[in-house]
PDB file of N, CA and C in Angstrom:
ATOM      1  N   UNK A   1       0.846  -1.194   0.000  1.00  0.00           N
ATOM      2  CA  UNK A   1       0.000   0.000   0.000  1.00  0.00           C
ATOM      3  C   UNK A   1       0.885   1.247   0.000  1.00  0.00           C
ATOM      4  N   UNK A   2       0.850   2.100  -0.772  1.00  0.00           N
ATOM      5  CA  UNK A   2       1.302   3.631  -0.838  1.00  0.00           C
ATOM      6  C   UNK A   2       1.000   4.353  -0.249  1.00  0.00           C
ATOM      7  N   UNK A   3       1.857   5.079   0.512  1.00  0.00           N
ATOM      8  CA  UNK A   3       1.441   5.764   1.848  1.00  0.00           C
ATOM      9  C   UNK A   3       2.950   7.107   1.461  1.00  0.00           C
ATOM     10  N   UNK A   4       2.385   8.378   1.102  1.00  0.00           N
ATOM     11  CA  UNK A   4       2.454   9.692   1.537  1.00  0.00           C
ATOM     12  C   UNK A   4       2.189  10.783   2.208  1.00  0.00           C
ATOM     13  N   UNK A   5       3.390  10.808   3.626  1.00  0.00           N
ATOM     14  CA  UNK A   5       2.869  11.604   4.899  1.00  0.00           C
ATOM     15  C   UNK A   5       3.677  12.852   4.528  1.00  0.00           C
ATOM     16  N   UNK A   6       3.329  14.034   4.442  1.00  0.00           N
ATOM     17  CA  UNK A   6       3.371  15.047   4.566  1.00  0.00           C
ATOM     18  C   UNK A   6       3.954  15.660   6.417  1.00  0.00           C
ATOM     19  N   UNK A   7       4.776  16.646   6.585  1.00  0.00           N
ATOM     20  CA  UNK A   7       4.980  16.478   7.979  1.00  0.00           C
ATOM     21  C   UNK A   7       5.886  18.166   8.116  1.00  0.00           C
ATOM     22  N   UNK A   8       5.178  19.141   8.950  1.00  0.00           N
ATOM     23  CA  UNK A   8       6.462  20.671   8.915  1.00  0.00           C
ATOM     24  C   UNK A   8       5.591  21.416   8.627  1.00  0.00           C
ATOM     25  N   UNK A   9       4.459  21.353   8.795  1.00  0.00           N
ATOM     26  CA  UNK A   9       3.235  22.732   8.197  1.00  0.00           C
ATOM     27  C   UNK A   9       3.471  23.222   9.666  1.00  0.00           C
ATOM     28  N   UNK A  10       2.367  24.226   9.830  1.00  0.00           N
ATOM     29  CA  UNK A  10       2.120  25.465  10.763  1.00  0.00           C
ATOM     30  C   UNK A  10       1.533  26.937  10.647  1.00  0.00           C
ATOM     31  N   UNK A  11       1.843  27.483  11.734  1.00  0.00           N
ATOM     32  CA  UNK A  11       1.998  28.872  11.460  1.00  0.00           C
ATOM     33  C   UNK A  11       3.042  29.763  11.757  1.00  0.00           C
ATOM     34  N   UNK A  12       3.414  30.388  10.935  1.00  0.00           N
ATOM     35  CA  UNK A  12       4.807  31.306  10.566  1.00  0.00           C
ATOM     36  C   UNK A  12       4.102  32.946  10.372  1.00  0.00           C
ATOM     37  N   UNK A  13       4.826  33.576  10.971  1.00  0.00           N
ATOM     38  CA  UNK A  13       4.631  34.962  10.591  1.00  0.00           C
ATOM     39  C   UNK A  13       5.344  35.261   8.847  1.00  0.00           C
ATOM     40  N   UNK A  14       4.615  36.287   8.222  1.00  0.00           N
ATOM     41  CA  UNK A  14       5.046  37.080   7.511  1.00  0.00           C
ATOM     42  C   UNK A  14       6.888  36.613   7.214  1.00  0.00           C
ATOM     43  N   UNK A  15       7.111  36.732   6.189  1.00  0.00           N
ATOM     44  CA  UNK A  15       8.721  36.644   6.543  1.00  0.00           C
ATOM     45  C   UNK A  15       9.518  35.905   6.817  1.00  0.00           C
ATOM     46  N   UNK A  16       8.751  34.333   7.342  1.00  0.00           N
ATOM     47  CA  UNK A  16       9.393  33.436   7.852  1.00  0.00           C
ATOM     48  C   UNK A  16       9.526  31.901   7.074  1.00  0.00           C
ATOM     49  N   UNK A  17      10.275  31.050   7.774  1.00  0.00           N
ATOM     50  CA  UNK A  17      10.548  29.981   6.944  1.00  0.00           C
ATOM     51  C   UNK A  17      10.040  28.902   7.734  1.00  0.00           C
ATOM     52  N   UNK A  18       9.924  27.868   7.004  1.00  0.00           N
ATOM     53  CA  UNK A  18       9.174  26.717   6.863  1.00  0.00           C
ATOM     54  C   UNK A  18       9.685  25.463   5.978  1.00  0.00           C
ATOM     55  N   UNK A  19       9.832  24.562   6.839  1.00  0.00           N
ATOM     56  CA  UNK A  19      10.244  23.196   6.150  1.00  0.00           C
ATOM     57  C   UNK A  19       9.389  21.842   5.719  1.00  0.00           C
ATOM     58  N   UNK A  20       9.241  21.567   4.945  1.00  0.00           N
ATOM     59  CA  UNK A  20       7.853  20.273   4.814  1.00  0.00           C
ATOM     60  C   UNK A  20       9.013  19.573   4.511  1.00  0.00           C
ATOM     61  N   UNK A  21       8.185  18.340   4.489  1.00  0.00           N
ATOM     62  CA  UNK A  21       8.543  16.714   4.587  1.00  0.00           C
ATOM     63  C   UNK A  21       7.716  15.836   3.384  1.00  0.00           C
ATOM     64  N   UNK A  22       7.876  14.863   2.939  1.00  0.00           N
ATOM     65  CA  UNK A  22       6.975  14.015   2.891  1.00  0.00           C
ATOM     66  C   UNK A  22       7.441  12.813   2.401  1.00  0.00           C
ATOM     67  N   UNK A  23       7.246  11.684   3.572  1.00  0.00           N
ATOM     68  CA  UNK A  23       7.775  10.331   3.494  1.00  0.00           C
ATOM     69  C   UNK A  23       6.709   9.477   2.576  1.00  0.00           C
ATOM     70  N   UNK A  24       7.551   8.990   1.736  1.00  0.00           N
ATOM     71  CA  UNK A  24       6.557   7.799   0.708  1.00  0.00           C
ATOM     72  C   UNK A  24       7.353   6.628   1.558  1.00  0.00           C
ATOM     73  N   UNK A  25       6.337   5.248   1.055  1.00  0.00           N
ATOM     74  CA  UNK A  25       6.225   4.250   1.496  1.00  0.00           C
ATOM     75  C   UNK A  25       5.542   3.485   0.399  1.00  0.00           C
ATOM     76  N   UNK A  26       5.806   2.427  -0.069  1.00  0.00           N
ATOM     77  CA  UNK A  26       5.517   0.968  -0.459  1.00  0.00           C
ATOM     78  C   UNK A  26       5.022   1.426  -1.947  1.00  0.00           C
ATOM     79  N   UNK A  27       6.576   2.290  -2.156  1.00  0.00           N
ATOM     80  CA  UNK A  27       6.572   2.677  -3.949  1.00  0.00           C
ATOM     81  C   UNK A  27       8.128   2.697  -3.960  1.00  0.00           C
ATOM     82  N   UNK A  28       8.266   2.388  -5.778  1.00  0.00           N
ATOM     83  CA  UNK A  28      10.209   2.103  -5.739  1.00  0.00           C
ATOM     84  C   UNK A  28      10.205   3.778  -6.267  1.00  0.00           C
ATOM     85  N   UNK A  29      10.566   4.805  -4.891  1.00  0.00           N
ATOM     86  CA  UNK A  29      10.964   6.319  -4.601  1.00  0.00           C
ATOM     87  C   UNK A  29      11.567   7.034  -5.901  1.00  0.00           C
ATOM     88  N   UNK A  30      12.651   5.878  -5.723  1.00  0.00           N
ATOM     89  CA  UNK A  30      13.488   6.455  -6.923  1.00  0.00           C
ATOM     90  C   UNK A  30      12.604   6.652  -8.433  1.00  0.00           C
ATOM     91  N   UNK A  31      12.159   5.560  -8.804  1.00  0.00           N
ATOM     92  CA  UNK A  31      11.488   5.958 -10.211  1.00  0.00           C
ATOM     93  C   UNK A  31      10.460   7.129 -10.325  1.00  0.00           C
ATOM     94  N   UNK A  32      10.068   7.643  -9.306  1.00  0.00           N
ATOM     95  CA  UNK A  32       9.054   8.604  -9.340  1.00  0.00           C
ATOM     96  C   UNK A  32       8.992   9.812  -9.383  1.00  0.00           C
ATOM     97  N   UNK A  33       8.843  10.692 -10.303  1.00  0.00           N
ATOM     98  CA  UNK A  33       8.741  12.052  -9.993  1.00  0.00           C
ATOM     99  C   UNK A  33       8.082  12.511  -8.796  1.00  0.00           C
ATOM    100  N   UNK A  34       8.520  13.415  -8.022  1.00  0.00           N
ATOM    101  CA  UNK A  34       7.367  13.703  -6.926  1.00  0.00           C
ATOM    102  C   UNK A  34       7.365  15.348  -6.935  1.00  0.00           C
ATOM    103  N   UNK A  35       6.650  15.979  -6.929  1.00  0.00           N
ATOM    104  CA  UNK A  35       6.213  17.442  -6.543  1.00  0.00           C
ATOM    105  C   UNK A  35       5.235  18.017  -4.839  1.00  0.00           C
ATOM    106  N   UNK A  36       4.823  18.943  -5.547  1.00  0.00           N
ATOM    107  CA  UNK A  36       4.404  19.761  -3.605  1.00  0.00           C
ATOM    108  C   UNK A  36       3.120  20.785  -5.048  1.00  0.00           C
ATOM    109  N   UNK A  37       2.175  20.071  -4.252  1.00  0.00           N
ATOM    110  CA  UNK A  37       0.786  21.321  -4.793  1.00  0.00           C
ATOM    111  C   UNK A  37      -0.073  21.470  -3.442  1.00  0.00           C
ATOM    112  N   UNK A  38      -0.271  22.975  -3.935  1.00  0.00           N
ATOM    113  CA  UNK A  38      -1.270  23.356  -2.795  1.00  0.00           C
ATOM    114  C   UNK A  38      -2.453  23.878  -2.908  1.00  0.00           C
ATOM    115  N   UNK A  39      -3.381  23.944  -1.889  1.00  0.00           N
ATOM    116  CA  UNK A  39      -4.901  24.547  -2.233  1.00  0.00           C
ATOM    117  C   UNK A  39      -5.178  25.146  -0.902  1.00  0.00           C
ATOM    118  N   UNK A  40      -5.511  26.430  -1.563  1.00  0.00           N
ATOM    119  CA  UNK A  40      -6.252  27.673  -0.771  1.00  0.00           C
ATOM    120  C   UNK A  40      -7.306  27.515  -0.949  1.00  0.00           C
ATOM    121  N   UNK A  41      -7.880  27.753   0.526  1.00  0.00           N
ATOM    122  CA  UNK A  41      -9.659  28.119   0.344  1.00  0.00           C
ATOM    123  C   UNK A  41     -10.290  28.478  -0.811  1.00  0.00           C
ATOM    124  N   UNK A  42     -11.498  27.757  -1.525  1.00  0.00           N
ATOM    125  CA  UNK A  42     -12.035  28.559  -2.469  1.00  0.00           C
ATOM    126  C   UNK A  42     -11.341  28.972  -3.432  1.00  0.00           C
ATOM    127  N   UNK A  43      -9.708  27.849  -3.678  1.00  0.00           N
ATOM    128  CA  UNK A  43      -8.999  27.774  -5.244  1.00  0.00           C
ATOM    129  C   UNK A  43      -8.915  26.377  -5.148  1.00  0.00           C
ATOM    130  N   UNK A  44      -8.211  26.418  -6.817  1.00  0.00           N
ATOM    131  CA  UNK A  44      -8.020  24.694  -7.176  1.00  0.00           C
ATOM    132  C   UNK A  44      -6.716  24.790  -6.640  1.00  0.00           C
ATOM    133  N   UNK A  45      -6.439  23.232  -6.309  1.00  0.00           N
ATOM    134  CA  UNK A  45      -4.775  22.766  -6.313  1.00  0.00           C
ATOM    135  C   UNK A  45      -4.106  23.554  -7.551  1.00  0.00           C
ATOM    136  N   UNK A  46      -3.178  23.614  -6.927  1.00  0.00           N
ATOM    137  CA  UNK A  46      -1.882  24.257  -7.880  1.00  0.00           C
ATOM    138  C   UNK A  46      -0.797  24.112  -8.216  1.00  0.00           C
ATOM    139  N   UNK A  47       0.281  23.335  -8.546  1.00  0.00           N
ATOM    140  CA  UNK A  47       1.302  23.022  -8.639  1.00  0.00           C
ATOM    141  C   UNK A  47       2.131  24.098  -7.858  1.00  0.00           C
ATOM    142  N   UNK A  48       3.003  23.542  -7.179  1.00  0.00           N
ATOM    143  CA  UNK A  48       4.204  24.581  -6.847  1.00  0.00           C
ATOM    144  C   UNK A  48       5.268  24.345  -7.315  1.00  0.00           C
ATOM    145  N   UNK A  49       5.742  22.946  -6.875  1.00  0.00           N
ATOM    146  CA  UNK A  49       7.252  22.664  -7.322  1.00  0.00           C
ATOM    147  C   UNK A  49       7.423  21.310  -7.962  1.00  0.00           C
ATOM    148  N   UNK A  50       8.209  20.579  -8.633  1.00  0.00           N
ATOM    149  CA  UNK A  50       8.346  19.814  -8.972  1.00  0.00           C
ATOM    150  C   UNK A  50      10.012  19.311  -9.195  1.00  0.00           C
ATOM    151  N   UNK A  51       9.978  17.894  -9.108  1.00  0.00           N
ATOM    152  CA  UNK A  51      11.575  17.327  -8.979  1.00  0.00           C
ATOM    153  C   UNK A  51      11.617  16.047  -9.610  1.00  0.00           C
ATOM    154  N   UNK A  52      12.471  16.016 -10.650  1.00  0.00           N
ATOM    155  CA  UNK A  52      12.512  14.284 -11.342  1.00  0.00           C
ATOM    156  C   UNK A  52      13.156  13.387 -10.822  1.00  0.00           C
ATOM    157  N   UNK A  53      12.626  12.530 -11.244  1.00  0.00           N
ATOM    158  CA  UNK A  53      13.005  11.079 -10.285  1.00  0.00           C
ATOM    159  C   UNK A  53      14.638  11.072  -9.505  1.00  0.00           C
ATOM    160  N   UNK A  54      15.701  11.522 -10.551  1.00  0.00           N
ATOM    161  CA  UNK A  54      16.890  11.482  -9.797  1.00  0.00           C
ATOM    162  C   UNK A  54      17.378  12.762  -9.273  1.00  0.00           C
ATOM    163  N   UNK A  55      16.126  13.799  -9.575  1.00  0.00           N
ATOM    164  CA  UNK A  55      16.811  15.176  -8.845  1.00  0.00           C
ATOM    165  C   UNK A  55      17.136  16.034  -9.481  1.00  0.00           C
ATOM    166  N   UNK A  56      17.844  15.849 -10.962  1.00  0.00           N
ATOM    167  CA  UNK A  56      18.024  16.482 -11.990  1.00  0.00           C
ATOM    168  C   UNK A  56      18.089  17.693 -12.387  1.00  0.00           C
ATOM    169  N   UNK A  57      16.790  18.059 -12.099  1.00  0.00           N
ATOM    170  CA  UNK A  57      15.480  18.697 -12.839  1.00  0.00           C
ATOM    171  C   UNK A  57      14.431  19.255 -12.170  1.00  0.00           C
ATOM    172  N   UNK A  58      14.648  20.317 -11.899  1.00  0.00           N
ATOM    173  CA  UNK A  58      13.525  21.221 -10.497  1.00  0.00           C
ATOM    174  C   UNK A  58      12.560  22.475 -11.614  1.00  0.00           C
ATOM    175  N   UNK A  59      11.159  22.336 -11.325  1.00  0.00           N
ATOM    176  CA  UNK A  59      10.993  23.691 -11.820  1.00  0.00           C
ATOM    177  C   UNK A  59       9.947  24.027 -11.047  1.00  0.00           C
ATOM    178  N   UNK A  60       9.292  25.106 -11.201  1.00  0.00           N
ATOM    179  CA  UNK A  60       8.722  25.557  -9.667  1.00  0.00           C
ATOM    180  C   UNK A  60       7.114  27.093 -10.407  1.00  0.00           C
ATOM    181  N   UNK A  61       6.309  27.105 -10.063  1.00  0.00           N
ATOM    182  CA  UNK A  61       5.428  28.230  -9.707  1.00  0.00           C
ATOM    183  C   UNK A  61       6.269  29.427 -10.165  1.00  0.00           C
ATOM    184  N   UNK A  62       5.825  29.894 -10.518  1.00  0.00           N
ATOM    185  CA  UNK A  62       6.067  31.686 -10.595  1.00  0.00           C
ATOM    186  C   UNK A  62       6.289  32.715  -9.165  1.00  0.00           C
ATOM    187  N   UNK A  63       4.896  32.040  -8.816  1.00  0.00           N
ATOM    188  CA  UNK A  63       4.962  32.849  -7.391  1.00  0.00           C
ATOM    189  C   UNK A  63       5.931  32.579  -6.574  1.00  0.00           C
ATOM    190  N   UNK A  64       6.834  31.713  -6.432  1.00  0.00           N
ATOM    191  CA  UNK A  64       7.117  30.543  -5.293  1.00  0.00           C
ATOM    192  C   UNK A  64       9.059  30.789  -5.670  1.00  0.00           C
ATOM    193  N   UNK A  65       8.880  30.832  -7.085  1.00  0.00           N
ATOM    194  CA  UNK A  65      10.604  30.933  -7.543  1.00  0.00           C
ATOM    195  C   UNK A  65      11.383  32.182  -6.804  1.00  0.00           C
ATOM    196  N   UNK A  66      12.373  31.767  -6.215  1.00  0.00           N
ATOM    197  CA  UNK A  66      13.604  32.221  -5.303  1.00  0.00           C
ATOM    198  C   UNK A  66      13.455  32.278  -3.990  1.00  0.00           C
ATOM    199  N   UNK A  67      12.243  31.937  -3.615  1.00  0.00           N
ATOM    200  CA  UNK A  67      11.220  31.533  -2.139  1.00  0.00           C
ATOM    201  C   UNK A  67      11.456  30.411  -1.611  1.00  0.00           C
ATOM    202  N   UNK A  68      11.165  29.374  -2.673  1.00  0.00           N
ATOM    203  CA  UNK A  68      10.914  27.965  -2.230  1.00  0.00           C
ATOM    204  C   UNK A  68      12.236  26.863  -3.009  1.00  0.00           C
ATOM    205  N   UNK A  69      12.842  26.010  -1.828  1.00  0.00           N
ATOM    206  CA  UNK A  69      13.344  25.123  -2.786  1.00  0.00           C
ATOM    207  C   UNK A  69      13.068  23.712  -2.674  1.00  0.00           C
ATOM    208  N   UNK A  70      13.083  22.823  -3.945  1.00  0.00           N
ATOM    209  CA  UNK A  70      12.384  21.177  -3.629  1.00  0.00           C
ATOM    210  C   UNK A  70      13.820  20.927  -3.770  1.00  0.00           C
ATOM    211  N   UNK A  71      13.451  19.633  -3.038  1.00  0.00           N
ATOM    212  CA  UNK A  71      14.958  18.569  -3.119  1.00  0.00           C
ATOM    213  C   UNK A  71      13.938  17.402  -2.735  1.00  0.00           C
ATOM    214  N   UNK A  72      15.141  16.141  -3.132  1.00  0.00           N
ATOM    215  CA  UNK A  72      14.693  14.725  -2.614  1.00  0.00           C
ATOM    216  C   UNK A  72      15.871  14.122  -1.982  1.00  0.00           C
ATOM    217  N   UNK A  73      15.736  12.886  -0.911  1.00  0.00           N
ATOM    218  CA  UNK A  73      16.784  12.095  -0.557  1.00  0.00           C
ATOM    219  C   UNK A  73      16.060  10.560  -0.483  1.00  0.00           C
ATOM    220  N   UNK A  74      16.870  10.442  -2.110  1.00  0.00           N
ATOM    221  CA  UNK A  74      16.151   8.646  -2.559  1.00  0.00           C
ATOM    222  C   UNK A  74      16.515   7.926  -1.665  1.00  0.00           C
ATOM    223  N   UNK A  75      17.580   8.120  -0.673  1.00  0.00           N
ATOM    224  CA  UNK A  75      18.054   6.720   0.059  1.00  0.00           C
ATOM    225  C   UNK A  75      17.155   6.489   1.488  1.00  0.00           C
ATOM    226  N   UNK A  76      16.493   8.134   1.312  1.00  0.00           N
ATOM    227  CA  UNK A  76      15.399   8.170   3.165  1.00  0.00           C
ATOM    228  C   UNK A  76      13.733   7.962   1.904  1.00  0.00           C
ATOM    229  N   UNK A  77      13.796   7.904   1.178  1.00  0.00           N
ATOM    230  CA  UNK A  77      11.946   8.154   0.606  1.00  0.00           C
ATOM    231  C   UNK A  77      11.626   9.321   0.704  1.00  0.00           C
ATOM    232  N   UNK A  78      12.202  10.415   0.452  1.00  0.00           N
ATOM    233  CA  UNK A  78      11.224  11.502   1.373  1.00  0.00           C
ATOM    234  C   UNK A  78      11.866  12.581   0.179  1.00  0.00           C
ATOM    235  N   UNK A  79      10.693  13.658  -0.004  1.00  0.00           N
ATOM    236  CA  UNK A  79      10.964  14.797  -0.907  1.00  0.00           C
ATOM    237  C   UNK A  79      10.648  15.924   0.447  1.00  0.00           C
ATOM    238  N   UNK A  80      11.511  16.966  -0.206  1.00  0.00           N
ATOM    239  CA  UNK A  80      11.817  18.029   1.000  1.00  0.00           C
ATOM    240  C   UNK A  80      11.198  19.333   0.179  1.00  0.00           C
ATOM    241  N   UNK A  81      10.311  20.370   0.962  1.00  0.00           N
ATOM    242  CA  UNK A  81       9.832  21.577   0.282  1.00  0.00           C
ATOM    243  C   UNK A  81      10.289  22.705   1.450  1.00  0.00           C
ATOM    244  N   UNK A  82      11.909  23.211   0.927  1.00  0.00           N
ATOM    245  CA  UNK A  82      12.339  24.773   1.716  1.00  0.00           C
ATOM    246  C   UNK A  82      11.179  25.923   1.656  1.00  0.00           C
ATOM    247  N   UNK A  83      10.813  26.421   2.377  1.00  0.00           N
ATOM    248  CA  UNK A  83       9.659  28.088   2.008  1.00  0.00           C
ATOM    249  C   UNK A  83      10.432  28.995   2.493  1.00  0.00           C
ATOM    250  N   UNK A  84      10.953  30.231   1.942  1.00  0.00           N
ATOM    251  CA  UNK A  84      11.630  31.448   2.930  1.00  0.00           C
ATOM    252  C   UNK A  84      10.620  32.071   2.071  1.00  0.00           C
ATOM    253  N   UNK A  85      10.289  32.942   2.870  1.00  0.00           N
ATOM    254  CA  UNK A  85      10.217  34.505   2.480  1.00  0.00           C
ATOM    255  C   UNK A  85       8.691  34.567   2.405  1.00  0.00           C
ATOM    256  N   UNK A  86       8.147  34.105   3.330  1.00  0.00           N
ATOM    257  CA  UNK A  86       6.741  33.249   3.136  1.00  0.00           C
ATOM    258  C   UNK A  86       5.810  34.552   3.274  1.00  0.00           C
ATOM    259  N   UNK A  87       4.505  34.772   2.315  1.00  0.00           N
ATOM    260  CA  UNK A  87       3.857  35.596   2.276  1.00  0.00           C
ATOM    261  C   UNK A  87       2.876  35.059   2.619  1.00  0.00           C
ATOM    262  N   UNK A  88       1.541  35.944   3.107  1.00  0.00           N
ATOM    263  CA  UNK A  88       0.542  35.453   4.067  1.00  0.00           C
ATOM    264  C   UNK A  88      -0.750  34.480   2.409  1.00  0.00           C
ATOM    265  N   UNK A  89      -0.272  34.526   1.132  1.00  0.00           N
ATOM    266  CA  UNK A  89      -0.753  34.054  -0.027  1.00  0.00           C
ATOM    267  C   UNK A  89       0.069  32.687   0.102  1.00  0.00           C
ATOM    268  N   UNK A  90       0.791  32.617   0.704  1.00  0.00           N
ATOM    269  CA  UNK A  90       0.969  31.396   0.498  1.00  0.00           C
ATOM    270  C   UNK A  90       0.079  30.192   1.204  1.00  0.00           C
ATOM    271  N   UNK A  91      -0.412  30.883   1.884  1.00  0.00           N
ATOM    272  CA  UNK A  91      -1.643  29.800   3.180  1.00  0.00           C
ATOM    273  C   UNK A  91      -2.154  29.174   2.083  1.00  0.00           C
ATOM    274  N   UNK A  92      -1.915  27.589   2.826  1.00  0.00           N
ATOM    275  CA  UNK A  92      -2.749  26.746   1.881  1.00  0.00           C
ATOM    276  C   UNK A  92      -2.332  25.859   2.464  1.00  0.00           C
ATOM    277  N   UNK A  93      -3.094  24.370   2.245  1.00  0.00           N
ATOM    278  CA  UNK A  93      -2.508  23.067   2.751  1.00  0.00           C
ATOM    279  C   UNK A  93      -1.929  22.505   1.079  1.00  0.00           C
ATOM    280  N   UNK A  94      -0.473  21.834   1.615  1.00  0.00           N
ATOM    281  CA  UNK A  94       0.640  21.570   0.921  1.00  0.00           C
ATOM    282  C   UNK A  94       0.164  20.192   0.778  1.00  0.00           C
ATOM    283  N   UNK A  95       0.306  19.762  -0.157  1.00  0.00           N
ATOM    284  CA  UNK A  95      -0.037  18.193  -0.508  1.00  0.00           C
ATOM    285  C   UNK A  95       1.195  17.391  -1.409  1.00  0.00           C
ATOM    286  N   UNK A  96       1.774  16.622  -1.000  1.00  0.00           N
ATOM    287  CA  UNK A  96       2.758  16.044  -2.046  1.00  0.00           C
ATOM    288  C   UNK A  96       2.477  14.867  -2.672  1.00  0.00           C
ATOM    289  N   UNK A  97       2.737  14.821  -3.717  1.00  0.00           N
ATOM    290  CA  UNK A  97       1.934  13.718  -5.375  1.00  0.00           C
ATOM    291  C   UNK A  97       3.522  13.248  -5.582  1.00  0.00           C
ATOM    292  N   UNK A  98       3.325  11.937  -6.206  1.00  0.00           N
ATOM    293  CA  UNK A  98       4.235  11.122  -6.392  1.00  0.00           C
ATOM    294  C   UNK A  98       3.859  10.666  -7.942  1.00  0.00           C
ATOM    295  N   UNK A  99       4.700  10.682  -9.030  1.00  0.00           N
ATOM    296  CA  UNK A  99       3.496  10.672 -10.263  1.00  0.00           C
ATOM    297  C   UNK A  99       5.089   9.805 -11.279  1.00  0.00           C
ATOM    298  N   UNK A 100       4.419   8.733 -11.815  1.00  0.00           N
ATOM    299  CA  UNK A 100       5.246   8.012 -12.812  1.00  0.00           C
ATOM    300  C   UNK A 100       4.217   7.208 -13.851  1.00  0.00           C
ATOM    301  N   UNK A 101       4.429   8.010 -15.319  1.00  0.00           N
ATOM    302  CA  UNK A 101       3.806   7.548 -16.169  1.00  0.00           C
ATOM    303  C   UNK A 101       1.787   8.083 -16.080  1.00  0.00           C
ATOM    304  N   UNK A 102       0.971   7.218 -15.963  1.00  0.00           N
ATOM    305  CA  UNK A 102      -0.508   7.920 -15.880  1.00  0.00           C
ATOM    306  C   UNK A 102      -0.348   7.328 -14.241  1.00  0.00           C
ATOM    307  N   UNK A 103       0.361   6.964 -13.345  1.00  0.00           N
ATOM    308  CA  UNK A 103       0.688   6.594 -12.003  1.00  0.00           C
ATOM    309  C   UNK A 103       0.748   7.309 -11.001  1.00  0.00           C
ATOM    310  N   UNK A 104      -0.372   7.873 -10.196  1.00  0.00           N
ATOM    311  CA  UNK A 104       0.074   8.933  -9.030  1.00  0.00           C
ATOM    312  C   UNK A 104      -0.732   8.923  -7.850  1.00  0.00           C
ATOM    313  N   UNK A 105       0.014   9.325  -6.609  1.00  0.00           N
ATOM    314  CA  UNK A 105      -0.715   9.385  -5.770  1.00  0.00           C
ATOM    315  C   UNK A 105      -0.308  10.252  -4.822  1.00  0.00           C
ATOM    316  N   UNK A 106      -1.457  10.373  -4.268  1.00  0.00           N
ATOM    317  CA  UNK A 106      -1.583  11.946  -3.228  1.00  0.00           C
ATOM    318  C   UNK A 106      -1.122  11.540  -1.456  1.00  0.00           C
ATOM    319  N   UNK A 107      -0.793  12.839  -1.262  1.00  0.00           N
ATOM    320  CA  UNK A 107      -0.458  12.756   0.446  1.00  0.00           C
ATOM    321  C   UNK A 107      -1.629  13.470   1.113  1.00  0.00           C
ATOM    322  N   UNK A 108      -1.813  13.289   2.092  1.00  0.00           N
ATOM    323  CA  UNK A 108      -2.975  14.088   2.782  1.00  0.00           C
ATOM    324  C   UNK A 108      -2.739  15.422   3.231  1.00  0.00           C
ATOM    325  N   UNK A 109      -1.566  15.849   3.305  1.00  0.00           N
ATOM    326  CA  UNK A 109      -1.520  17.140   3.516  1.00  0.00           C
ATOM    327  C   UNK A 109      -1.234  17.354   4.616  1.00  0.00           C
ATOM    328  N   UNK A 110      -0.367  19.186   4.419  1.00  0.00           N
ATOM    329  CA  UNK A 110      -0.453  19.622   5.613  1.00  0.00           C
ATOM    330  C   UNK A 110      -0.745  20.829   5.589  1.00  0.00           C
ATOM    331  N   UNK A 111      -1.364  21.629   6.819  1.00  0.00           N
ATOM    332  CA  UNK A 111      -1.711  23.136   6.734  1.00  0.00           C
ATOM    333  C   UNK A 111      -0.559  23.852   6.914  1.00  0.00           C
ATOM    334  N   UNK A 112      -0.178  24.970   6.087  1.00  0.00           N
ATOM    335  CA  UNK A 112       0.651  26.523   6.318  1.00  0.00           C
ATOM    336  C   UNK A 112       0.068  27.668   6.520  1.00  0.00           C
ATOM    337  N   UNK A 113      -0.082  28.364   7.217  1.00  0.00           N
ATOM    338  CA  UNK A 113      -0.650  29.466   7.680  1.00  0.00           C
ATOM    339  C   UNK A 113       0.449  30.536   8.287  1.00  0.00           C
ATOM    340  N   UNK A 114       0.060  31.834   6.759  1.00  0.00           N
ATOM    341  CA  UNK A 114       1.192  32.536   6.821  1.00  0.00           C
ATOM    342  C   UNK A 114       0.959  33.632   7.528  1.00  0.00           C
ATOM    343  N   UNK A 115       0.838  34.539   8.754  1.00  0.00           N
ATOM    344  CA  UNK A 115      -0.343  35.490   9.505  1.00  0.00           C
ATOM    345  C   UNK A 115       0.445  35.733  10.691  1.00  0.00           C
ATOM    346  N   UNK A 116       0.566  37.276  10.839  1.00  0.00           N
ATOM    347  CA  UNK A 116       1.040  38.192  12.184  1.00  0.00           C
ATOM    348  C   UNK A 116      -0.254  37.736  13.123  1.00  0.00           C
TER     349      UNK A 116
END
């Protein structure tokens, strides 16, 4: 069974940084592209970042570029989402997708809440 935990949400003031997590389980890590999309109240999911299977290859949101950085470490399962410079637009729960070929699956998320 495929299991993506998400883990590092919160609340951060204005300005501040933030680290997510998200451990896969009972998928071969390495072959998989994995990314970080998020959804705000009353929007669709959105892509933020994205990372190819060996790391390669990062490209990222508009909003999010020189803010946010993705990385992975194939040997722990786990894709990593850096946030600096966090604006109160960024609130949203972060969800990380694991996607190979028409193959994907979702994490449950975590909340960010960006607010003095």
């Amino acid at each position: 069974q495929v299991q993506l935990v998400e883990s590092g949400g919160g609340l951060v003031q204005p300005g501040g940084s933030l680290g997510l997590s998200c451990a896969a389980s009972g998928l071969t890590f390495s072959t998989y592209s994995m990314s970080w999309y998020r959804q705000a109240p009353g929007k669709e999911r959105e892509l933020v970042a994205a990372i190819t299977s060996v790391g390669g290859s990062t490209n990222y949101a508009d909003s999010v570029k020189g803010r946010f950085t993705i990385s992975r470490d194939n040997a722990k399962n786990t894709v990593y989402l850096q946030m600096n410079s966090l604006k109160p637009e960024d609130t949203a729960v972060y969800h990380c997708n694991a996607r190979r070929g028409r193959t994907g699956y979702w994490g449950q998320g975590t909340q960010v809440t960006v607010s003095s």
